[in-house]
N, C-alpha and C. Protein backbone atom coordinates (compact mmCIF):
# COMPACT_ATOMS: atom_id res chain seq x y z
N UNK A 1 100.24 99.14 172.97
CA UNK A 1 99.89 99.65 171.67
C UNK A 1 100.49 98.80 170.56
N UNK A 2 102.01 98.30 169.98
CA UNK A 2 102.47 98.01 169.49
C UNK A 2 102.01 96.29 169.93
N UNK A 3 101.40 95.92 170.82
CA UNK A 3 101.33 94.33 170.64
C UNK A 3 99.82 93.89 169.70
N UNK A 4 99.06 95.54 170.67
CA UNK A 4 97.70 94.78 169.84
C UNK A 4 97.58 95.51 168.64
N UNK A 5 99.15 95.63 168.21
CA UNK A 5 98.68 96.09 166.34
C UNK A 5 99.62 95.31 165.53
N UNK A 6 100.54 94.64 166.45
CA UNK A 6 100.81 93.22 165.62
C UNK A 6 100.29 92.29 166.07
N UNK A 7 99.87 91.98 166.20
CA UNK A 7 98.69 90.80 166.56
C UNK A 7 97.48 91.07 165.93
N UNK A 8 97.07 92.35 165.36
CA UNK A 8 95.99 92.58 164.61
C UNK A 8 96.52 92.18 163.18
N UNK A 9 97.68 92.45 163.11
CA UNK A 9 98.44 92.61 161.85
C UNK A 9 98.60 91.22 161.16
N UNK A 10 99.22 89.97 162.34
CA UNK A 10 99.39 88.92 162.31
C UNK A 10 97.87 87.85 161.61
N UNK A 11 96.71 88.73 162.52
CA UNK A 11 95.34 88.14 161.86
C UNK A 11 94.95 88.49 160.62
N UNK A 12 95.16 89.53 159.96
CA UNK A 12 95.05 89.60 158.79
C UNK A 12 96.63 89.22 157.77
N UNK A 13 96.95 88.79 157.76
CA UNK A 13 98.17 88.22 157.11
C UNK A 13 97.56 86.54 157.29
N UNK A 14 97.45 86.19 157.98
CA UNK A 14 97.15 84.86 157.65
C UNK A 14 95.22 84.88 157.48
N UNK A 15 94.71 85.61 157.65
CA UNK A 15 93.46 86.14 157.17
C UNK A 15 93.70 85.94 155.17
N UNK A 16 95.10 86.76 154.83
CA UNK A 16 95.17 87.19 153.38
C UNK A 16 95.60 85.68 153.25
N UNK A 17 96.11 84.78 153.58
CA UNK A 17 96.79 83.33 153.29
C UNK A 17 95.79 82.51 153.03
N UNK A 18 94.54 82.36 153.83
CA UNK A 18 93.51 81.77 153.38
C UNK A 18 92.34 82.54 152.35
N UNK A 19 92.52 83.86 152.43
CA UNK A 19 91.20 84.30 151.47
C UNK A 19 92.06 84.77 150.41
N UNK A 20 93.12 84.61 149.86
CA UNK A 20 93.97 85.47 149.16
C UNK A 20 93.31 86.42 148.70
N UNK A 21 94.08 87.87 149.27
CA UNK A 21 93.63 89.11 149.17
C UNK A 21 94.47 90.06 148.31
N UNK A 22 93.59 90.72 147.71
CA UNK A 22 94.49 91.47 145.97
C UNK A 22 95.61 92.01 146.89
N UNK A 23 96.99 92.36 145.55
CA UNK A 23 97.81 93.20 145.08
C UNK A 23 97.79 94.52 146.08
N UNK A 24 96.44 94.90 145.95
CA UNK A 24 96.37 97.00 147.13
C UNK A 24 96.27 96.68 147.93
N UNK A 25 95.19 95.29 148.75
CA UNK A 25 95.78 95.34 149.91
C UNK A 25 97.05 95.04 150.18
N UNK A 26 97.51 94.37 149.89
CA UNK A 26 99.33 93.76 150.16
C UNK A 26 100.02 94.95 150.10
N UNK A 27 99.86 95.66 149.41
CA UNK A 27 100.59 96.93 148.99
C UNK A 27 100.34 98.12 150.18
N UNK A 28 98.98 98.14 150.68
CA UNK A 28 98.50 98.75 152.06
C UNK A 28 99.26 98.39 153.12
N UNK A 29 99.13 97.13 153.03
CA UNK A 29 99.68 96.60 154.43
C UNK A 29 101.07 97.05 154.66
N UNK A 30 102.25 96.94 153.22
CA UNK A 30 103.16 96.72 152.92
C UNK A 30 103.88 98.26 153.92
N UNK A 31 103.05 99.29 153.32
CA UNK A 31 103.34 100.80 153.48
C UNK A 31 103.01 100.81 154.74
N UNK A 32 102.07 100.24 155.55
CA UNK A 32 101.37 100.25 156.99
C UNK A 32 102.59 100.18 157.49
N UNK A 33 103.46 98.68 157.34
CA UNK A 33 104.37 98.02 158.41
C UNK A 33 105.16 99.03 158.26
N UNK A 34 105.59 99.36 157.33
CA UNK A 34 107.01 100.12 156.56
C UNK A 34 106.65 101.54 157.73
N UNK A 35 105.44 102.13 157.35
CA UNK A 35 105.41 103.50 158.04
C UNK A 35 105.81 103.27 160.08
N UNK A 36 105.27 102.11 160.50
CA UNK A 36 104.93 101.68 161.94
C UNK A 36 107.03 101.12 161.99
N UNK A 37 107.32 100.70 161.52
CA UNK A 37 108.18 100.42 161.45
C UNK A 37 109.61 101.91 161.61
N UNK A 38 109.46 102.55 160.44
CA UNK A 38 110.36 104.23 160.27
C UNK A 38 109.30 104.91 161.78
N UNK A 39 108.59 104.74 162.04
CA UNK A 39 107.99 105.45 163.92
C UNK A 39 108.86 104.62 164.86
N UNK A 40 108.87 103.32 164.46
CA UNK A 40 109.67 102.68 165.85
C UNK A 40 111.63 103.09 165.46
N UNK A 41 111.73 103.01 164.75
CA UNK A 41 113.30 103.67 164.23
C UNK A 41 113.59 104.72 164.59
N UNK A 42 112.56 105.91 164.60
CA UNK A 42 113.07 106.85 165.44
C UNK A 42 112.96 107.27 166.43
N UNK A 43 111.56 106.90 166.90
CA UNK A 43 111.91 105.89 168.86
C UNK A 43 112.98 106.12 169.20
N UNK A 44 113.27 104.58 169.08
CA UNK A 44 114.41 103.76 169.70
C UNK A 44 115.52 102.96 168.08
N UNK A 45 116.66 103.64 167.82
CA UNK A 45 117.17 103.23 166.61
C UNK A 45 116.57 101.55 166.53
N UNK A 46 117.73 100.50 166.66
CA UNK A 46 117.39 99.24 166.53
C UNK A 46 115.87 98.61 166.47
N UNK A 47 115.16 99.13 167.34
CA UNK A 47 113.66 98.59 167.20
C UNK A 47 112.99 98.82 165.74
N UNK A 48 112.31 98.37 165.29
CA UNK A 48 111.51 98.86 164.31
C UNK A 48 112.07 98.31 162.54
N UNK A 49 113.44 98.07 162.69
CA UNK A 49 114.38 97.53 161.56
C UNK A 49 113.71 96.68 160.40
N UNK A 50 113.10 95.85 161.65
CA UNK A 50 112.71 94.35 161.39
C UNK A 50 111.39 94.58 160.33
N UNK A 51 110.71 95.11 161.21
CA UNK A 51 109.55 95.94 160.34
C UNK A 51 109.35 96.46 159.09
N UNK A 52 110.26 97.52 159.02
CA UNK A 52 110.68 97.96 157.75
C UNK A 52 111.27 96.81 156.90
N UNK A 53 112.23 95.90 157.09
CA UNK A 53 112.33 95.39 155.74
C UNK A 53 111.24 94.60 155.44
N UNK A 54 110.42 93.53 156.43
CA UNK A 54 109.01 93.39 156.20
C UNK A 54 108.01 94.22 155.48
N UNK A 55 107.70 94.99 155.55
CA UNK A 55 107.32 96.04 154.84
C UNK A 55 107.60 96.56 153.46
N UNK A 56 108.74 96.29 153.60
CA UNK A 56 109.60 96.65 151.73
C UNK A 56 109.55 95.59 151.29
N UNK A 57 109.64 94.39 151.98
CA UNK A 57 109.23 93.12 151.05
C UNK A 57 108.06 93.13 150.36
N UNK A 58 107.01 93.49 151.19
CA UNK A 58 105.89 93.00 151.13
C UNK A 58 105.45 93.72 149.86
N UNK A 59 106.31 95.28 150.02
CA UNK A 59 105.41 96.51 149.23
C UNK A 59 106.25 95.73 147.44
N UNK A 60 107.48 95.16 147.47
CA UNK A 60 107.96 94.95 146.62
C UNK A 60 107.61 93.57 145.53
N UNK A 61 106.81 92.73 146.72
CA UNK A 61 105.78 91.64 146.36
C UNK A 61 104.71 91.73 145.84
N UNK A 62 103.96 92.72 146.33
CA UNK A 62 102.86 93.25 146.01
C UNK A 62 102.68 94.13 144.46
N UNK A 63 103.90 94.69 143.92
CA UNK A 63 104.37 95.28 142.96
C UNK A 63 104.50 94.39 141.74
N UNK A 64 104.77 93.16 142.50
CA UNK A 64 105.35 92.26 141.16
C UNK A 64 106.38 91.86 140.54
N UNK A 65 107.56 92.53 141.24
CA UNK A 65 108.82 92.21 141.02
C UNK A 65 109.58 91.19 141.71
N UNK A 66 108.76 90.47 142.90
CA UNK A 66 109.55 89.17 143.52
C UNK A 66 108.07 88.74 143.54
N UNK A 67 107.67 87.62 143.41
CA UNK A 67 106.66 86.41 144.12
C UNK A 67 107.38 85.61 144.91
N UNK A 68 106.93 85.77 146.51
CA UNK A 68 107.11 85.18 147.53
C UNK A 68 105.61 84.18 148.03
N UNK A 69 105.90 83.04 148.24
CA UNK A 69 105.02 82.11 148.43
C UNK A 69 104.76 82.66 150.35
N UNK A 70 104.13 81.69 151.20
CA UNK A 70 104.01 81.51 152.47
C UNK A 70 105.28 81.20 152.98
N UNK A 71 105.97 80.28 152.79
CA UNK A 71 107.02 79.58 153.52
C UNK A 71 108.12 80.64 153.12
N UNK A 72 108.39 81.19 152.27
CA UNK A 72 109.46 82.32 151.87
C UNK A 72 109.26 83.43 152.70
N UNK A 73 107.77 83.46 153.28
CA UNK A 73 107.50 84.55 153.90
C UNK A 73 107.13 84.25 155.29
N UNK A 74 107.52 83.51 155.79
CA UNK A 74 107.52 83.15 157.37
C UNK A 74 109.58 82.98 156.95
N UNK A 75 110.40 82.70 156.37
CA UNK A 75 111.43 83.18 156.34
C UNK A 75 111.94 84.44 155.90
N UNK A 76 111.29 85.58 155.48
CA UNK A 76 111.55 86.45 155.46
C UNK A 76 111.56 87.19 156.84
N UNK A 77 110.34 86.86 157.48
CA UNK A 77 109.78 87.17 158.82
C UNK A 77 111.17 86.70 160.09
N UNK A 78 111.95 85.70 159.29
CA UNK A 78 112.51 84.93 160.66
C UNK A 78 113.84 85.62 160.54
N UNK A 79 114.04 86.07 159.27
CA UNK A 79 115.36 86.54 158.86
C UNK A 79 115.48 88.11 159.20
N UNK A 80 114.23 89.21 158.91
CA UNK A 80 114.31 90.34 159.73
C UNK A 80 114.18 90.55 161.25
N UNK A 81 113.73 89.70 161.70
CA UNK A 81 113.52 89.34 163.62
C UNK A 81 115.35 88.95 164.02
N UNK A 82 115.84 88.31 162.79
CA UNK A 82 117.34 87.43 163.08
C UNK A 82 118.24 89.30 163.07
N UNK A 83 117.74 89.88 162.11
CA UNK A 83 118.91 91.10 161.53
C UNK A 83 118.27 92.25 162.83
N UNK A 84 116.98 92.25 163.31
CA UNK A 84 116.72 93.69 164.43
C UNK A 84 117.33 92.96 165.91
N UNK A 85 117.43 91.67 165.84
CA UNK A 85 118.14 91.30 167.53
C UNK A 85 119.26 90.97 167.36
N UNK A 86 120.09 90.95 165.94
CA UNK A 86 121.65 90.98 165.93
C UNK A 86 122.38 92.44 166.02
N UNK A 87 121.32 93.78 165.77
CA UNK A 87 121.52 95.16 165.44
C UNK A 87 121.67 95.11 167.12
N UNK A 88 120.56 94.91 167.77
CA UNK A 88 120.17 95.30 169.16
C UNK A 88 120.86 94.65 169.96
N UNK A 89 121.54 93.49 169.64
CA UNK A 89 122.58 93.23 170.48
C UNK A 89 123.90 94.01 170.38
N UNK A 90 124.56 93.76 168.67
CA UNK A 90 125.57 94.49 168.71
C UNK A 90 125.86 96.06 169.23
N UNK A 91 124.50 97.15 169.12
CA UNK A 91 124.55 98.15 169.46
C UNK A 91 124.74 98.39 170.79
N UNK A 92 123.96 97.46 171.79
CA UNK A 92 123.97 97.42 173.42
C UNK A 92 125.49 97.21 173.55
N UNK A 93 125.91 96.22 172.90
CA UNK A 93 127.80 95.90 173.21
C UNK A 93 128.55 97.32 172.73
N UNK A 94 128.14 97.79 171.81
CA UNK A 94 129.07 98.95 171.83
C UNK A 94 128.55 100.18 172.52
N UNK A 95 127.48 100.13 173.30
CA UNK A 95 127.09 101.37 174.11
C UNK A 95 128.13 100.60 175.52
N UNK A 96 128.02 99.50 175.70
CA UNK A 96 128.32 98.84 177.16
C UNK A 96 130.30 99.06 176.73
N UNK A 97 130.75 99.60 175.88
CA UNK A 97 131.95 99.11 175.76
C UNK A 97 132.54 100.76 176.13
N UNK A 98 131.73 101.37 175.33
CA UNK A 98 131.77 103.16 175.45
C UNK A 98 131.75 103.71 176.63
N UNK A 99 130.91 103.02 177.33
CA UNK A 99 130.85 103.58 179.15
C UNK A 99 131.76 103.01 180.05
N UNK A 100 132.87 101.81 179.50
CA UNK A 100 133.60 101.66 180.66
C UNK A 100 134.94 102.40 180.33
């Protein structure tokens, strides 16, 4: 479920890079990730992190208060993937530290 809806997600994001697509969609999308994102958070805590700040970027880009180009935004992308597998590591170490 979650692969073929980022990977759908992924095609329209670089779909919006070549056709540049208004402000509501960005702002759609923004709330999409954000909502798919707060579902995977309460899942599984750590999962889903990454998402959400993706999401608040996007919704906060879309608003008009930051302009983020492409390359700012494949580092935004690299920097929330960097902060949900530094959460998901550190959390596993302190579950693994709690049980011995």
């Amino acid at each position: 479920m979650s692969g073929i809806f980022l990977l759908s997600l992924g095609i329209l994001i670089i779909l919006a890079v070549f056709f540049s697509l208004s402000n509501s969609f960005w702002l759609f999308i923004g709330f999409f990730i954000s909502i798919f994102g707060v579902y995977k958070l309460i899942k599984s805590f750590p999962n889903g992190i990454g998402a959400l700040i993706v999401g608040i970027i996007i919704i906060i880009s879309s608003l008009g208060f930051v302009y983020i180009n492409f390359w700012e935004f494949i580092l935004v992308l690299l920097g929330a993937g960097l902060i949900e597998g530094g959460l998901r590591i550190a959390i596993s170490n302190v579950r693994n530290n709690a049980e011995r």
